[in-house]
C-alpha atoms as a PDB file:
ATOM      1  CA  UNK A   1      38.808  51.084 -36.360  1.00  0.00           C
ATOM      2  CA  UNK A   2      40.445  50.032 -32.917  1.00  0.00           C
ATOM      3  CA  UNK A   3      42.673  52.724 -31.071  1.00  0.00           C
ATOM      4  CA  UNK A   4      44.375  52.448 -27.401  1.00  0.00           C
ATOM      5  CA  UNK A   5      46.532  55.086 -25.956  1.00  0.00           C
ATOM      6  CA  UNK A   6      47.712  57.168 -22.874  1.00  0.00           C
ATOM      7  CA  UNK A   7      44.880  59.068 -21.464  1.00  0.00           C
ATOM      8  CA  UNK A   8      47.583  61.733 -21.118  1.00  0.00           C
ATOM      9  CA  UNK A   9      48.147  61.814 -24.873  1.00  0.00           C
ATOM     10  CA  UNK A  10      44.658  61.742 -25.743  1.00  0.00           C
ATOM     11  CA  UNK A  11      42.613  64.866 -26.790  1.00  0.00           C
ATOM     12  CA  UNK A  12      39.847  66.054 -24.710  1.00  0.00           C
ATOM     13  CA  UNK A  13      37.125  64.896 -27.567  1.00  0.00           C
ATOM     14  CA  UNK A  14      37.361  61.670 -29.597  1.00  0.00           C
ATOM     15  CA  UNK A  15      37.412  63.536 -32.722  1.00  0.00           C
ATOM     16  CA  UNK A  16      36.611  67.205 -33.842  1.00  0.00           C
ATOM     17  CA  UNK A  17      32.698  68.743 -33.676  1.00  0.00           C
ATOM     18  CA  UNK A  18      31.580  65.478 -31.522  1.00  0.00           C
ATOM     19  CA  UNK A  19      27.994  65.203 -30.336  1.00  0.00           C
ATOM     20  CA  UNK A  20      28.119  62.822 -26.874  1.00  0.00           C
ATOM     21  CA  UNK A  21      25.258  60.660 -27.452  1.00  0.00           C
ATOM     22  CA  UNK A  22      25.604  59.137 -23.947  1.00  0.00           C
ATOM     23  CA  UNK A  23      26.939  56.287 -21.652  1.00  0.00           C
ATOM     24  CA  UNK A  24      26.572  52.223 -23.096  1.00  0.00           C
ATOM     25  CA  UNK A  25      27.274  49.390 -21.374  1.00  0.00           C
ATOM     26  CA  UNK A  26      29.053  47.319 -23.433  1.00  0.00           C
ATOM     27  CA  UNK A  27      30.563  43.953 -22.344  1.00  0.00           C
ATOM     28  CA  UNK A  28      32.649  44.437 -18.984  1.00  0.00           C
ATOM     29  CA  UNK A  29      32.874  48.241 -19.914  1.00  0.00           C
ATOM     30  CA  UNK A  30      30.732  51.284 -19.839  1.00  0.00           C
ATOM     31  CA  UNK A  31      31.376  53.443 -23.131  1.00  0.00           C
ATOM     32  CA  UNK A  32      30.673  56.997 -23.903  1.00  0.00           C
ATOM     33  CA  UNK A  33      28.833  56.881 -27.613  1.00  0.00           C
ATOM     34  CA  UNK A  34      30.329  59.552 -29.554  1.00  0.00           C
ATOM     35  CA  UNK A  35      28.832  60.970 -33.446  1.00  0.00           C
ATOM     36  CA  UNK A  36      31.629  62.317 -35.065  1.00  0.00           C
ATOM     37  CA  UNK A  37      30.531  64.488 -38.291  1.00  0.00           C
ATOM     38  CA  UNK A  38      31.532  64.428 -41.532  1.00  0.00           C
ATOM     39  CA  UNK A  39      35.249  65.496 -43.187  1.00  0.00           C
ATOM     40  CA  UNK A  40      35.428  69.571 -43.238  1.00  0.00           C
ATOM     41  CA  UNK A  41      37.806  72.349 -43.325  1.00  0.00           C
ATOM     42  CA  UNK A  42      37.407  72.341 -39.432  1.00  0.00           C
ATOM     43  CA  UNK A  43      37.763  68.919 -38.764  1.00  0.00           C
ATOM     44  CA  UNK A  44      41.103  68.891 -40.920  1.00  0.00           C
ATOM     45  CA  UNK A  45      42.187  72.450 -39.441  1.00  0.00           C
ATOM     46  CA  UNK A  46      41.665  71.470 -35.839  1.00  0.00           C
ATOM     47  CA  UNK A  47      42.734  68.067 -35.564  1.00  0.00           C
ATOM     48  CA  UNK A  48      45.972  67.422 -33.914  1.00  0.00           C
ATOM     49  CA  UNK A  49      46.041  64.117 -32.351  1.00  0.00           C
ATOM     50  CA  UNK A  50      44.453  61.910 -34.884  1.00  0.00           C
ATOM     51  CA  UNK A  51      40.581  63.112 -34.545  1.00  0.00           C
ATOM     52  CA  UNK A  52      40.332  63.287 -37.667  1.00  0.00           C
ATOM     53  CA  UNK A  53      40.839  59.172 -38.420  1.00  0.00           C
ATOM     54  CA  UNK A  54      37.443  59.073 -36.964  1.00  0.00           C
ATOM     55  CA  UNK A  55      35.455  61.423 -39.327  1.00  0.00           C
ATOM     56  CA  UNK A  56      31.735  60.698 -40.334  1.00  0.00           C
ATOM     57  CA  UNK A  57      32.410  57.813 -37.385  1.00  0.00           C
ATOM     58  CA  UNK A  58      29.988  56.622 -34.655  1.00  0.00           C
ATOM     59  CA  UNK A  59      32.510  55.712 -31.752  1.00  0.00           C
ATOM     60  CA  UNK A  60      32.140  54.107 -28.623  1.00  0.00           C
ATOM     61  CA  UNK A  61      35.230  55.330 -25.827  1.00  0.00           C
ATOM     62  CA  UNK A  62      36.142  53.941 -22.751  1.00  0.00           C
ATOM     63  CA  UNK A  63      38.940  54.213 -20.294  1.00  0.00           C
ATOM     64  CA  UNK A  64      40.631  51.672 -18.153  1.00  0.00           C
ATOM     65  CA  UNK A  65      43.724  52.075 -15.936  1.00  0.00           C
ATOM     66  CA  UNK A  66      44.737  55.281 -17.672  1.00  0.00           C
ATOM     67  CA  UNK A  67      44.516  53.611 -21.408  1.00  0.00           C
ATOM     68  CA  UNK A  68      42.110  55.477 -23.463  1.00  0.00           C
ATOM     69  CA  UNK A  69      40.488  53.015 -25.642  1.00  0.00           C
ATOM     70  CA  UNK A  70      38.304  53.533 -29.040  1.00  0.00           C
ATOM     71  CA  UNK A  71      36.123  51.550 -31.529  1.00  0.00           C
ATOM     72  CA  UNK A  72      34.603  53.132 -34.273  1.00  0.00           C
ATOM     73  CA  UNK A  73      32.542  52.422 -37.932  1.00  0.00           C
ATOM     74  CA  UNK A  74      32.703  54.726 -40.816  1.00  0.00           C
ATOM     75  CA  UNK A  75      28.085  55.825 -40.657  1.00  0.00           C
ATOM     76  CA  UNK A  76      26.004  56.867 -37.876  1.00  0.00           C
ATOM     77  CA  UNK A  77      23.488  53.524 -38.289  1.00  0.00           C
ATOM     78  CA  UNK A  78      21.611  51.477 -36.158  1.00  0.00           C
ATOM     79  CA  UNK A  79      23.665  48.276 -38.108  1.00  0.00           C
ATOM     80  CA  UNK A  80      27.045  50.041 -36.979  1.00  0.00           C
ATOM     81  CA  UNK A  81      26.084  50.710 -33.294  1.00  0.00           C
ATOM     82  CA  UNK A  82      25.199  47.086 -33.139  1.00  0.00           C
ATOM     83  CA  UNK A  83      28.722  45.265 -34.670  1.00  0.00           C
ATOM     84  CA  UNK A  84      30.137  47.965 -32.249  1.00  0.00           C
ATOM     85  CA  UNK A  85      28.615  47.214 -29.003  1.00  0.00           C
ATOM     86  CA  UNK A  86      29.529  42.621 -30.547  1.00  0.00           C
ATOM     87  CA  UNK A  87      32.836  43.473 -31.216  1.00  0.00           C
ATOM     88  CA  UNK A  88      34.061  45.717 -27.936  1.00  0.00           C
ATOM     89  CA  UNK A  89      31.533  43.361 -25.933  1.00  0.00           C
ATOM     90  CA  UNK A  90      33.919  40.320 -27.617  1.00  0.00           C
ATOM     91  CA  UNK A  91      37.575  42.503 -27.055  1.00  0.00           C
ATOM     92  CA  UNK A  92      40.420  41.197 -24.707  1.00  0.00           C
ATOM     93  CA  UNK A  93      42.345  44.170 -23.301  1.00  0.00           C
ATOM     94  CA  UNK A  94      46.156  43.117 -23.126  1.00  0.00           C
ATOM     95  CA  UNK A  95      48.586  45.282 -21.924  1.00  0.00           C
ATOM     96  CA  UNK A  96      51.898  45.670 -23.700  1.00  0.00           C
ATOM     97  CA  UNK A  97      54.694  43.396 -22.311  1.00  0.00           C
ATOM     98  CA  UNK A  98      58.756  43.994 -22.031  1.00  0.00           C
ATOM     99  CA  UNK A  99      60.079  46.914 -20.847  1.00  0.00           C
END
């Protein structure tokens, strides 16, 4: 999964219960590696601005001119944290055009 918004719309956690895992350099970007647990009664009580898309997820998140970005695979495996760190390494950030 692949998210990008406003930093101002963003919540202050990637999703609900998050352990921070640390910083990774990925590509032309430094992430923060997130662990985001499992479905619960929390997670679906608490989340308000789409945490809970990322549940049972290990993320990477990064932020670039204000744009929050995200990247995330459903399992907390070595195997995930690799295609993660290929596929953000391989991203192109484009910025929405028109007005």
């Amino acid at each position: 999964m692949v998210e990008a918004r406003a930093h101002t719309d963003s919540p202050p956690e990637p999703c609900i219960g998050a352990t921070r895992l640390g910083d990774i350099a990925v590509g032309r970007w430094t992430a923060t590696e997130w662990n985001c647990p499992e479905d619960s009664v929390l997670v679906q009580r608490e989340a308000r601005h789409g945490e809970g898309a990322h549940a049972g997820h290990l993320l990477f998140a990064w932020n670039l001119d204000g744009i929050d970005y995200l990247a995330s695979a459903h399992g907390h495996t070595s195997v995930n944290r690799e295609l993660l760190k290929n596929a953000v390494s391989s991203m192109e950030l484009v910025r929405p055009s028109g007005g």
